[in-house]
PDB file of N, CA and C in Angstrom:
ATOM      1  N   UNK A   1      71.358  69.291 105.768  1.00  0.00           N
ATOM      2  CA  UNK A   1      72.721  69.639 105.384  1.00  0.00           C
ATOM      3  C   UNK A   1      72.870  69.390 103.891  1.00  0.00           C
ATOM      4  N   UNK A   2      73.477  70.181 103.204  1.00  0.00           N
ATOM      5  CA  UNK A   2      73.860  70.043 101.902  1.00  0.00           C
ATOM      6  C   UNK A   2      74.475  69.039 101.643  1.00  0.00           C
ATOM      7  N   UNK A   3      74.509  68.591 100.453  1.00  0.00           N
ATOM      8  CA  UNK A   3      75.089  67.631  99.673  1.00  0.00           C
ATOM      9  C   UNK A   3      76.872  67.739  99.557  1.00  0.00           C
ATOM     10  N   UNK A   4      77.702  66.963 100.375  1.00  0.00           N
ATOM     11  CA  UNK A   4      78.828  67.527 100.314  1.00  0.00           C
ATOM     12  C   UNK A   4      79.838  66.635  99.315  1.00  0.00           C
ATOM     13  N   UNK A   5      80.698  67.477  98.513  1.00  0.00           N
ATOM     14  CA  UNK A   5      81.320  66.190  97.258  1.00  0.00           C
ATOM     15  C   UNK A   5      82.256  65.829  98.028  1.00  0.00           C
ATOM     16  N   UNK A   6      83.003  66.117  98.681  1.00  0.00           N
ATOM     17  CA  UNK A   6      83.805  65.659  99.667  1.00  0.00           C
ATOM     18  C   UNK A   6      84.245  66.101 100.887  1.00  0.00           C
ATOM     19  N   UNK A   7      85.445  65.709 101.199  1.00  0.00           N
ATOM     20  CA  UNK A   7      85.615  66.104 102.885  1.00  0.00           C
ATOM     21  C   UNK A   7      86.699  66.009 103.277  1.00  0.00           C
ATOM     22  N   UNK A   8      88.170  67.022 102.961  1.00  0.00           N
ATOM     23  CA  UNK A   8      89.066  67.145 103.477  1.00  0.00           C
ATOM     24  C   UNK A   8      89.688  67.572 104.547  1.00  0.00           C
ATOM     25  N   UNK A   9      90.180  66.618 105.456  1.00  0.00           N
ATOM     26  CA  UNK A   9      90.932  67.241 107.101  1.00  0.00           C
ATOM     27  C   UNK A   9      89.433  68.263 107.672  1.00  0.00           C
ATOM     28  N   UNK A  10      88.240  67.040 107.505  1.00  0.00           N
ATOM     29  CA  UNK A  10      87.075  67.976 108.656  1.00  0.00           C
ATOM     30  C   UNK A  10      86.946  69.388 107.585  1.00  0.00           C
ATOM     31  N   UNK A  11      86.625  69.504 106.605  1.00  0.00           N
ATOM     32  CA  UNK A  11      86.136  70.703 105.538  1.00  0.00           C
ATOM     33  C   UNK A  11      85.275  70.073 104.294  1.00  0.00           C
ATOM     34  N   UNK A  12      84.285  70.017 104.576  1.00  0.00           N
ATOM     35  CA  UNK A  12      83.545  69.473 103.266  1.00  0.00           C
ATOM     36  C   UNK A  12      84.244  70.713 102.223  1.00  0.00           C
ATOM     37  N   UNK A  13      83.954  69.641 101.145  1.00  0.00           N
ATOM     38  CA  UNK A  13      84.027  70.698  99.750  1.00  0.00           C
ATOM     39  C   UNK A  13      82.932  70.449  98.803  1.00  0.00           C
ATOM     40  N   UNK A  14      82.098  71.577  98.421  1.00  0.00           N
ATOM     41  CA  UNK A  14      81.123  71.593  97.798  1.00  0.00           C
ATOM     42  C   UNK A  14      81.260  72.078  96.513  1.00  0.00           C
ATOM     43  N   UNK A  15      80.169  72.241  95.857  1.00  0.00           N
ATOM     44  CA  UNK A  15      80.451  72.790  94.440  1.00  0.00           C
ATOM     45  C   UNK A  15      79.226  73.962  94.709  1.00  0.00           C
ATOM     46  N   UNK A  16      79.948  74.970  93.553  1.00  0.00           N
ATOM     47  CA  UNK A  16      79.167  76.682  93.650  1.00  0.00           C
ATOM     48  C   UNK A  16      78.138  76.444  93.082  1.00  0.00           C
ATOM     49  N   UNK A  17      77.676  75.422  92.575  1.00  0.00           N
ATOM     50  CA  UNK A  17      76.168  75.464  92.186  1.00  0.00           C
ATOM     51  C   UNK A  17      75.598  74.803  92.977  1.00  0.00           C
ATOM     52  N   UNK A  18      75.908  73.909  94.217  1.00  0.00           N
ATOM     53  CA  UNK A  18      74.951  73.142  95.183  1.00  0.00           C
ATOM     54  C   UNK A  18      75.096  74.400  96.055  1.00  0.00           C
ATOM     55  N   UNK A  19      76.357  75.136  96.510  1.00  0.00           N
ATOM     56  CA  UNK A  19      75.784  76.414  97.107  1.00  0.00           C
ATOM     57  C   UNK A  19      75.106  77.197  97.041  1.00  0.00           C
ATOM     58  N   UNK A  20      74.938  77.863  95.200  1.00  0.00           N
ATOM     59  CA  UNK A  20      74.050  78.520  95.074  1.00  0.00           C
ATOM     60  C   UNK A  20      72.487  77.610  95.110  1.00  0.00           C
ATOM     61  N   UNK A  21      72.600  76.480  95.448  1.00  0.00           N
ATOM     62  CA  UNK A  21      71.458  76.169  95.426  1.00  0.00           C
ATOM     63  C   UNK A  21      70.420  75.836  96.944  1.00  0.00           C
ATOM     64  N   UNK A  22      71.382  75.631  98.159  1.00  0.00           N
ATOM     65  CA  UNK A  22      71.132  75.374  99.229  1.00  0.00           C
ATOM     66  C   UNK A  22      72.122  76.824 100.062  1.00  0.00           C
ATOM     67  N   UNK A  23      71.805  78.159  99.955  1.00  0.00           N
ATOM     68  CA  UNK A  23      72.917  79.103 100.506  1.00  0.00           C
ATOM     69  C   UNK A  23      72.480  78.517 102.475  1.00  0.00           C
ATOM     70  N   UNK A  24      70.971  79.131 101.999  1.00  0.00           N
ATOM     71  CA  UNK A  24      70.697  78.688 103.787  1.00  0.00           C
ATOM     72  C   UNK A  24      71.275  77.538 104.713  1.00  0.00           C
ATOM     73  N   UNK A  25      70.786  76.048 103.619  1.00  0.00           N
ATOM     74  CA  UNK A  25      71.453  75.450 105.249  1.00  0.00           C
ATOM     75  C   UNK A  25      72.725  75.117 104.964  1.00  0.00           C
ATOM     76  N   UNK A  26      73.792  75.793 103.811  1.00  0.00           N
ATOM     77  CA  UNK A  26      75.180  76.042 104.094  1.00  0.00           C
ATOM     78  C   UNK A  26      75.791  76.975 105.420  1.00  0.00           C
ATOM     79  N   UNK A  27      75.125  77.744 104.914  1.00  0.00           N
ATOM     80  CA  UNK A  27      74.988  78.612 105.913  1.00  0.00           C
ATOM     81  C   UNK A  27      74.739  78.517 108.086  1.00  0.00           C
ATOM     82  N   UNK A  28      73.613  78.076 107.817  1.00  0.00           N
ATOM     83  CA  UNK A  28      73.230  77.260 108.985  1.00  0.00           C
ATOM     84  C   UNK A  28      74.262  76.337 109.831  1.00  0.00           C
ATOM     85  N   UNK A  29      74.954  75.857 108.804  1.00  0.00           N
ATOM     86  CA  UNK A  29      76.155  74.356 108.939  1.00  0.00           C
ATOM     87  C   UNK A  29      77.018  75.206 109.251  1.00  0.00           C
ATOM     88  N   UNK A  30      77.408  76.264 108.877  1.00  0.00           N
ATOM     89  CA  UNK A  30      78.393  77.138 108.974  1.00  0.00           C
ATOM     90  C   UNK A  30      78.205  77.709 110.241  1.00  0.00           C
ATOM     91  N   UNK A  31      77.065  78.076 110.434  1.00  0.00           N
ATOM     92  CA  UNK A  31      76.806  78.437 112.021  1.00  0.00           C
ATOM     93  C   UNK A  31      77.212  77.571 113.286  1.00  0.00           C
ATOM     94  N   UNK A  32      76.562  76.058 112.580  1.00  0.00           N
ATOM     95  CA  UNK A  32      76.708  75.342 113.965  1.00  0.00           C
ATOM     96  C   UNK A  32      78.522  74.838 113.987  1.00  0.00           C
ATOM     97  N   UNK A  33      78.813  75.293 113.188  1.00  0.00           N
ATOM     98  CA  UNK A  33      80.298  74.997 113.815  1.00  0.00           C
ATOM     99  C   UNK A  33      80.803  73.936 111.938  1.00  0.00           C
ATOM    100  N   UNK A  34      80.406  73.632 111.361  1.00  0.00           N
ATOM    101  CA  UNK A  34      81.063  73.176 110.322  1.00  0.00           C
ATOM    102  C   UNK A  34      81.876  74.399 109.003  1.00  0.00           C
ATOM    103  N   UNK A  35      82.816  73.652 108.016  1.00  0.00           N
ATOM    104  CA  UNK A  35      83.621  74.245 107.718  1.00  0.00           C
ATOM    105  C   UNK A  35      83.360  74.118 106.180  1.00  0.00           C
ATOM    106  N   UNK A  36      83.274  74.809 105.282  1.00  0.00           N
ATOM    107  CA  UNK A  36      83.434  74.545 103.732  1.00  0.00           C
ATOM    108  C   UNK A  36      84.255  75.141 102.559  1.00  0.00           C
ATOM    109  N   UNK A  37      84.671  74.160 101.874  1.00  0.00           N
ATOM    110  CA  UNK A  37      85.601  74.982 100.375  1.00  0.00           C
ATOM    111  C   UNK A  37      84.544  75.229  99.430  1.00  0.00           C
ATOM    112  N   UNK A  38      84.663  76.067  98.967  1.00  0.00           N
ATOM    113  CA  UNK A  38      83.401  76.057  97.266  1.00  0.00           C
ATOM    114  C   UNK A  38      84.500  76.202  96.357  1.00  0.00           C
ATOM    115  N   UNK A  39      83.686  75.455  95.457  1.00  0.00           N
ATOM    116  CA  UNK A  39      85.000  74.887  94.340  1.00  0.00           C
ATOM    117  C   UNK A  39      83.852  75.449  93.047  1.00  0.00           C
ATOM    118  N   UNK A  40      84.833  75.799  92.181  1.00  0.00           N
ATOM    119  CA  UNK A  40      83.931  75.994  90.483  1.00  0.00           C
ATOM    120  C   UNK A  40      84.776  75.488  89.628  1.00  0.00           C
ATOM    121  N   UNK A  41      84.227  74.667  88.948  1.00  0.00           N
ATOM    122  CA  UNK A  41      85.308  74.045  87.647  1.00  0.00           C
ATOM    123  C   UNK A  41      86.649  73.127  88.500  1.00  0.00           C
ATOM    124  N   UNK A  42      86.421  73.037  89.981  1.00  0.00           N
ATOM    125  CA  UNK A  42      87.485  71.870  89.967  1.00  0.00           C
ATOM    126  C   UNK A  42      88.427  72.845  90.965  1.00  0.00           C
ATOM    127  N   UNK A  43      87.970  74.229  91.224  1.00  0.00           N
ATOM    128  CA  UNK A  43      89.029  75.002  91.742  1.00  0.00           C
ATOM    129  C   UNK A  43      88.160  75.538  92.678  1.00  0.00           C
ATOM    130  N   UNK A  44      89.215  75.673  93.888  1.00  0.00           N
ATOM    131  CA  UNK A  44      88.795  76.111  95.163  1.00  0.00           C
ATOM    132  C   UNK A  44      88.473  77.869  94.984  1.00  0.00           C
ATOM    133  N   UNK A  45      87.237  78.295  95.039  1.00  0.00           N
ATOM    134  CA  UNK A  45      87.044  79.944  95.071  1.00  0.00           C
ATOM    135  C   UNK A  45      86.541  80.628  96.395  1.00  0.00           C
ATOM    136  N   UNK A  46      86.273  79.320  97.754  1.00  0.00           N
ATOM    137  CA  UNK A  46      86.306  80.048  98.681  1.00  0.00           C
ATOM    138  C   UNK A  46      85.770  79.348  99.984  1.00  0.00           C
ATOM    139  N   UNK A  47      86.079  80.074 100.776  1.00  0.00           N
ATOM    140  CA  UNK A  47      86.232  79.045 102.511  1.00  0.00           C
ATOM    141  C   UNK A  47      85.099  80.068 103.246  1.00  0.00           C
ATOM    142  N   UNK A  48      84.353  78.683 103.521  1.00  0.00           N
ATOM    143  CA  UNK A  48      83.321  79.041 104.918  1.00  0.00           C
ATOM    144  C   UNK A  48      83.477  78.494 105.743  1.00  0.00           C
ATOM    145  N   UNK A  49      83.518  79.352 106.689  1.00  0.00           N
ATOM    146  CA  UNK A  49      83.681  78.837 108.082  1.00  0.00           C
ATOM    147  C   UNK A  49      83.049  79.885 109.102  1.00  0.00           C
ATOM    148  N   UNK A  50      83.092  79.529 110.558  1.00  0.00           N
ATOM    149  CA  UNK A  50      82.526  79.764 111.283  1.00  0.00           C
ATOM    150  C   UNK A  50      83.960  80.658 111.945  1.00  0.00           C
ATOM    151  N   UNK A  51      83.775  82.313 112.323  1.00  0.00           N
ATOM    152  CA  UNK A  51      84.704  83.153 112.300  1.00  0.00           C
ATOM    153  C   UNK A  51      85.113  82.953 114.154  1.00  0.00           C
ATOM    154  N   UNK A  52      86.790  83.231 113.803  1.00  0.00           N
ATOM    155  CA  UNK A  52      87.555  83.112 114.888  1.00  0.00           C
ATOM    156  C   UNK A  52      87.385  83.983 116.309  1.00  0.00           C
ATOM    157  N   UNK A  53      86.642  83.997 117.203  1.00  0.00           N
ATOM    158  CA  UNK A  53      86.513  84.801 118.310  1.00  0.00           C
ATOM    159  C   UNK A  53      87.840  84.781 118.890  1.00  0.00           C
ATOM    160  N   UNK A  54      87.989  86.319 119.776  1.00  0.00           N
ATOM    161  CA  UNK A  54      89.257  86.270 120.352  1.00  0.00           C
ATOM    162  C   UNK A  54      88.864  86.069 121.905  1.00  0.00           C
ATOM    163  N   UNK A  55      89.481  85.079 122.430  1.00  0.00           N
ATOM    164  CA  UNK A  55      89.358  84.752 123.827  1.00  0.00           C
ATOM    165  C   UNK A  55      89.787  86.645 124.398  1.00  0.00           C
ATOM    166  N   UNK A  56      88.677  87.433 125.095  1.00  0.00           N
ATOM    167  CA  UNK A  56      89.022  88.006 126.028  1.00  0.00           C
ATOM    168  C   UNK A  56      89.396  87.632 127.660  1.00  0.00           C
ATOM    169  N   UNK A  57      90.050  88.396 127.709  1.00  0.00           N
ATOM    170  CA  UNK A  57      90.824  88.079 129.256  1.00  0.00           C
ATOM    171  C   UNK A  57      90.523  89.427 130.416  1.00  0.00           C
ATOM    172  N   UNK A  58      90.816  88.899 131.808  1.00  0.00           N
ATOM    173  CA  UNK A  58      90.251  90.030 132.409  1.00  0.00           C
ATOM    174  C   UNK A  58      91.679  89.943 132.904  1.00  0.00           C
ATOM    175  N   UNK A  59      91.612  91.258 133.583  1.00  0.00           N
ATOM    176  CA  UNK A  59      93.114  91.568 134.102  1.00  0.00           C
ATOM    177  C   UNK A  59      94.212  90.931 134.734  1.00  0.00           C
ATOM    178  N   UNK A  60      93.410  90.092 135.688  1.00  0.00           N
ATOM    179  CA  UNK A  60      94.095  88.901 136.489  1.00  0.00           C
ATOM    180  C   UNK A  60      94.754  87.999 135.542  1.00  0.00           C
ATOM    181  N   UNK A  61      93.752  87.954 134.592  1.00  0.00           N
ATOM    182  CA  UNK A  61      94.180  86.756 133.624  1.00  0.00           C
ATOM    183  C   UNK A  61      95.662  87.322 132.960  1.00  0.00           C
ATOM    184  N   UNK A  62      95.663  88.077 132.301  1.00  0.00           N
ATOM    185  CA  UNK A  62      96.747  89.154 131.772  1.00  0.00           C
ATOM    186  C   UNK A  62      97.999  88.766 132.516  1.00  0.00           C
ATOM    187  N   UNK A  63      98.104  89.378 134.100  1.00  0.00           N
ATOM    188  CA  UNK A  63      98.843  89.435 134.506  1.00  0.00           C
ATOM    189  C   UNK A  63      99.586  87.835 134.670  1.00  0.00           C
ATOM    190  N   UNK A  64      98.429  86.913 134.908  1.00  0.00           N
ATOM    191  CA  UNK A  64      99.093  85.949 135.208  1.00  0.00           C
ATOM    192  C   UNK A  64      99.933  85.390 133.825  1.00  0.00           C
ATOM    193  N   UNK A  65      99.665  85.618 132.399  1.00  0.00           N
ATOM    194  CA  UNK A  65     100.450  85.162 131.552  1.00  0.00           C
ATOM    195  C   UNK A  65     101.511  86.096 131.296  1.00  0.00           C
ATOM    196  N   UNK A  66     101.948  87.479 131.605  1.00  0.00           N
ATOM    197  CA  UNK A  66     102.784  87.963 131.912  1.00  0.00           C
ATOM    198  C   UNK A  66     103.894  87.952 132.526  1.00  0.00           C
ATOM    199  N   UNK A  67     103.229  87.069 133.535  1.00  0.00           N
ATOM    200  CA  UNK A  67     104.583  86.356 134.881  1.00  0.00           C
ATOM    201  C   UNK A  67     105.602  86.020 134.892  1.00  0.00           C
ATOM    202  N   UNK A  68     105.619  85.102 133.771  1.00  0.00           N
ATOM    203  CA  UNK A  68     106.608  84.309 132.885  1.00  0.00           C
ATOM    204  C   UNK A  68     107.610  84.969 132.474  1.00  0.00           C
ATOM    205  N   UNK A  69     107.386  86.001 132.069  1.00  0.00           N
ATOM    206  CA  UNK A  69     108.054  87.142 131.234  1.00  0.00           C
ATOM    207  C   UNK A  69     109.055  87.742 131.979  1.00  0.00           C
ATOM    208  N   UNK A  70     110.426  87.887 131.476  1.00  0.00           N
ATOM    209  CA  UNK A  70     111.493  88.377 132.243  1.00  0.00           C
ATOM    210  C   UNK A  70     111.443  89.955 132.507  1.00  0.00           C
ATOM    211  N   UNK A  71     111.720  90.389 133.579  1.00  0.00           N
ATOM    212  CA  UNK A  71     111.314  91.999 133.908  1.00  0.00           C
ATOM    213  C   UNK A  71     112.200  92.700 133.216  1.00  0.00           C
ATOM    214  N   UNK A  72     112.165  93.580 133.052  1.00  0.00           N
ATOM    215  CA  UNK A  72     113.146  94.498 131.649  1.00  0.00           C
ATOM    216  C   UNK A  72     114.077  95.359 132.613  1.00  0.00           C
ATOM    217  N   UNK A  73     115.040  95.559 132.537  1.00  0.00           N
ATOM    218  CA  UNK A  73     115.980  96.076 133.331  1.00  0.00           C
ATOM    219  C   UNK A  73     116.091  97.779 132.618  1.00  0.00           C
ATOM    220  N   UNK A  74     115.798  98.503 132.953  1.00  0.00           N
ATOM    221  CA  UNK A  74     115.647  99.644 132.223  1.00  0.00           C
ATOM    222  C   UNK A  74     117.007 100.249 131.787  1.00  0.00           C
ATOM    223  N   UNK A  75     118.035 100.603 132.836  1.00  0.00           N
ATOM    224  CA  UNK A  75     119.406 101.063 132.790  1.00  0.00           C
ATOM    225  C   UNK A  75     119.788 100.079 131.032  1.00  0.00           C
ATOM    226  N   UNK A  76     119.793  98.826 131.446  1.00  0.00           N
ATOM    227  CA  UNK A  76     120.272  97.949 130.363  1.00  0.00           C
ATOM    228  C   UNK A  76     120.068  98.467 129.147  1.00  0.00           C
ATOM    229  N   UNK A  77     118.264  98.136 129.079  1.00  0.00           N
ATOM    230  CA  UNK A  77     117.492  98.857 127.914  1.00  0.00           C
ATOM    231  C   UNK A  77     117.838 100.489 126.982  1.00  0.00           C
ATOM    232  N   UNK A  78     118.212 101.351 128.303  1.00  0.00           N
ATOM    233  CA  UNK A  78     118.743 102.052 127.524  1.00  0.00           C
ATOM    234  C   UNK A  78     120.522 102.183 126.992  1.00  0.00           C
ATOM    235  N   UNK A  79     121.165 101.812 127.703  1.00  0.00           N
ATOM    236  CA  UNK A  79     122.058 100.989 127.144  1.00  0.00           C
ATOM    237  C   UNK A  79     122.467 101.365 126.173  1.00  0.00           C
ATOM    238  N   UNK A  80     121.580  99.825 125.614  1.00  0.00           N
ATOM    239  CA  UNK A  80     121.844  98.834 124.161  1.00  0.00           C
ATOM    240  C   UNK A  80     120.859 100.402 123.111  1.00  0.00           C
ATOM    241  N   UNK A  81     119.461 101.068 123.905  1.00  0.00           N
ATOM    242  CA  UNK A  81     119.307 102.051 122.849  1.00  0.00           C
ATOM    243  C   UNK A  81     119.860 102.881 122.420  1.00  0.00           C
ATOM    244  N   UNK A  82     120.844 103.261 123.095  1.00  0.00           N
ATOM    245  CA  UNK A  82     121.818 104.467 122.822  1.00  0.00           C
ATOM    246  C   UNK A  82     122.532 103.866 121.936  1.00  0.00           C
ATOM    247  N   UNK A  83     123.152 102.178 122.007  1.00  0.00           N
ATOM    248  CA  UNK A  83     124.280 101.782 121.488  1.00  0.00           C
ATOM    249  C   UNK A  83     123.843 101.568 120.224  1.00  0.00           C
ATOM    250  N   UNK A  84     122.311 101.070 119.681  1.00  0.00           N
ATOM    251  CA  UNK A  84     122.048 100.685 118.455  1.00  0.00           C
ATOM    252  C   UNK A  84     121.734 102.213 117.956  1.00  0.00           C
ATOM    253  N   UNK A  85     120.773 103.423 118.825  1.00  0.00           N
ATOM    254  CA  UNK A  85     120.553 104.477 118.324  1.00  0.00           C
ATOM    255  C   UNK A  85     121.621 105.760 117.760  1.00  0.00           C
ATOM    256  N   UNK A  86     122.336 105.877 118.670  1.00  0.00           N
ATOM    257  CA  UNK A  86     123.176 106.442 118.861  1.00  0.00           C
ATOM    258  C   UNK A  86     122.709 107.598 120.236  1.00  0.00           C
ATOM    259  N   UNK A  87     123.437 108.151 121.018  1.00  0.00           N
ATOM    260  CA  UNK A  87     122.732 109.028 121.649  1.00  0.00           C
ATOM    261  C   UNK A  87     122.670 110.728 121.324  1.00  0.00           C
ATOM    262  N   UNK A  88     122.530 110.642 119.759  1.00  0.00           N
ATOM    263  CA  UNK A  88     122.173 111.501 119.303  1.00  0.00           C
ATOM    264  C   UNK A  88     121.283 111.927 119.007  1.00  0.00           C
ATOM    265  N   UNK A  89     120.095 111.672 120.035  1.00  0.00           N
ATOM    266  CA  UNK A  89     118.661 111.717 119.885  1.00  0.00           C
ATOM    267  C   UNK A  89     117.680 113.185 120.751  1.00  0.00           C
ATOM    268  N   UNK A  90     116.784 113.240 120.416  1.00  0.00           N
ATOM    269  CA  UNK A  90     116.378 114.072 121.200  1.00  0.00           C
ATOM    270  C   UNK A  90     116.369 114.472 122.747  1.00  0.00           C
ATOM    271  N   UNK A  91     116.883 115.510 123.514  1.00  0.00           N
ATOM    272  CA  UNK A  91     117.031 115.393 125.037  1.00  0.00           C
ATOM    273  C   UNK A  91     116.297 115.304 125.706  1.00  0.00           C
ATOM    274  N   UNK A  92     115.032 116.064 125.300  1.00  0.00           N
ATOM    275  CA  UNK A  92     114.351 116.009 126.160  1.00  0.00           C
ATOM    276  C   UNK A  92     113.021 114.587 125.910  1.00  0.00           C
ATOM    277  N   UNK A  93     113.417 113.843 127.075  1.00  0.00           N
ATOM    278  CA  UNK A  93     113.154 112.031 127.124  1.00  0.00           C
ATOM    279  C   UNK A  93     111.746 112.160 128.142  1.00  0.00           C
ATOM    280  N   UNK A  94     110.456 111.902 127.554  1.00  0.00           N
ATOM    281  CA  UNK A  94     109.487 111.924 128.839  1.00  0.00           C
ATOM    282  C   UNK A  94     109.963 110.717 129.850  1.00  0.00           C
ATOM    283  N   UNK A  95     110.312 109.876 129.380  1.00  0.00           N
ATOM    284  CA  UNK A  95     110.685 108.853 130.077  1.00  0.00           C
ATOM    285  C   UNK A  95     111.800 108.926 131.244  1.00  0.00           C
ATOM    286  N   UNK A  96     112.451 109.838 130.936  1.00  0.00           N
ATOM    287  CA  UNK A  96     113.660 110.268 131.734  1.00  0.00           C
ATOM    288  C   UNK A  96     112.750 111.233 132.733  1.00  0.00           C
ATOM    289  N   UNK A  97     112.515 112.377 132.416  1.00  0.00           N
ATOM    290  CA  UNK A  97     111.715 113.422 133.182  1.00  0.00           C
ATOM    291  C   UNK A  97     110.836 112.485 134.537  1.00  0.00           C
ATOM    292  N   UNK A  98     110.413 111.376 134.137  1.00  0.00           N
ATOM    293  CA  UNK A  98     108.916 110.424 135.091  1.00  0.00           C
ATOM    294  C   UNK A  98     109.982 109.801 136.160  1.00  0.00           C
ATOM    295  N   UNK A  99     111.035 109.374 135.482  1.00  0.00           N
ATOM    296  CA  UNK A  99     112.119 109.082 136.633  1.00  0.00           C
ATOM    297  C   UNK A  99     112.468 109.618 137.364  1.00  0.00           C
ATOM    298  N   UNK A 100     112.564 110.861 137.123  1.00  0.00           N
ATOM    299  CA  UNK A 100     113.578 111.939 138.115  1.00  0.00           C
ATOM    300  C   UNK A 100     114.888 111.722 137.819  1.00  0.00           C
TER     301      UNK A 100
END
């Protein structure tokens, strides 16, 4: 592991010439899960880290955090759209047509 000048809140901070001098096992460190600032002249020019994956979910999963969620009353919904839109909008509504 590189030489780190310090270590703020779990982020070493290094300097751009020990980076440019060790890129690999910055790098490497960066892989296994550690975090770094590179600093030049005293100033932060840039953050390594190990990039944010997005938890995928399978459908079940979906639905179940959905649950929670209050069901939308449609009549209502359009409503309040007419009232903020005006219902001077186009007639022909696919949304209306799927209803019957």
């Amino acid at each position: 592991m590189p030489h780190a000048v310090a270590s703020v809140a779990g982020v070493k901070v290094i300097s751009q010439w020990e980076f440019a001098k060790n890129p690999t096992e910055v790098i490497e460190a960066v892989e296994a899960g550690e975090a770094y600032h590179v600093v030049r002249d005293g100033a932060e020019v840039a953050e390594l880290r190990p990039p944010m994956h997005r938890q995928r979910l399978n459908t079940e999963e979906v639905i179940e955090r959905l649950k929670p969620l209050p069901r939308v009353d449609y009549a209502q919904m359009r409503a309040e759209a007419d009232e903020f839109f005006g219902i001077d909008r186009i007639d022909d509504d696919p949304w209306e047509r799927s209803r019957g």
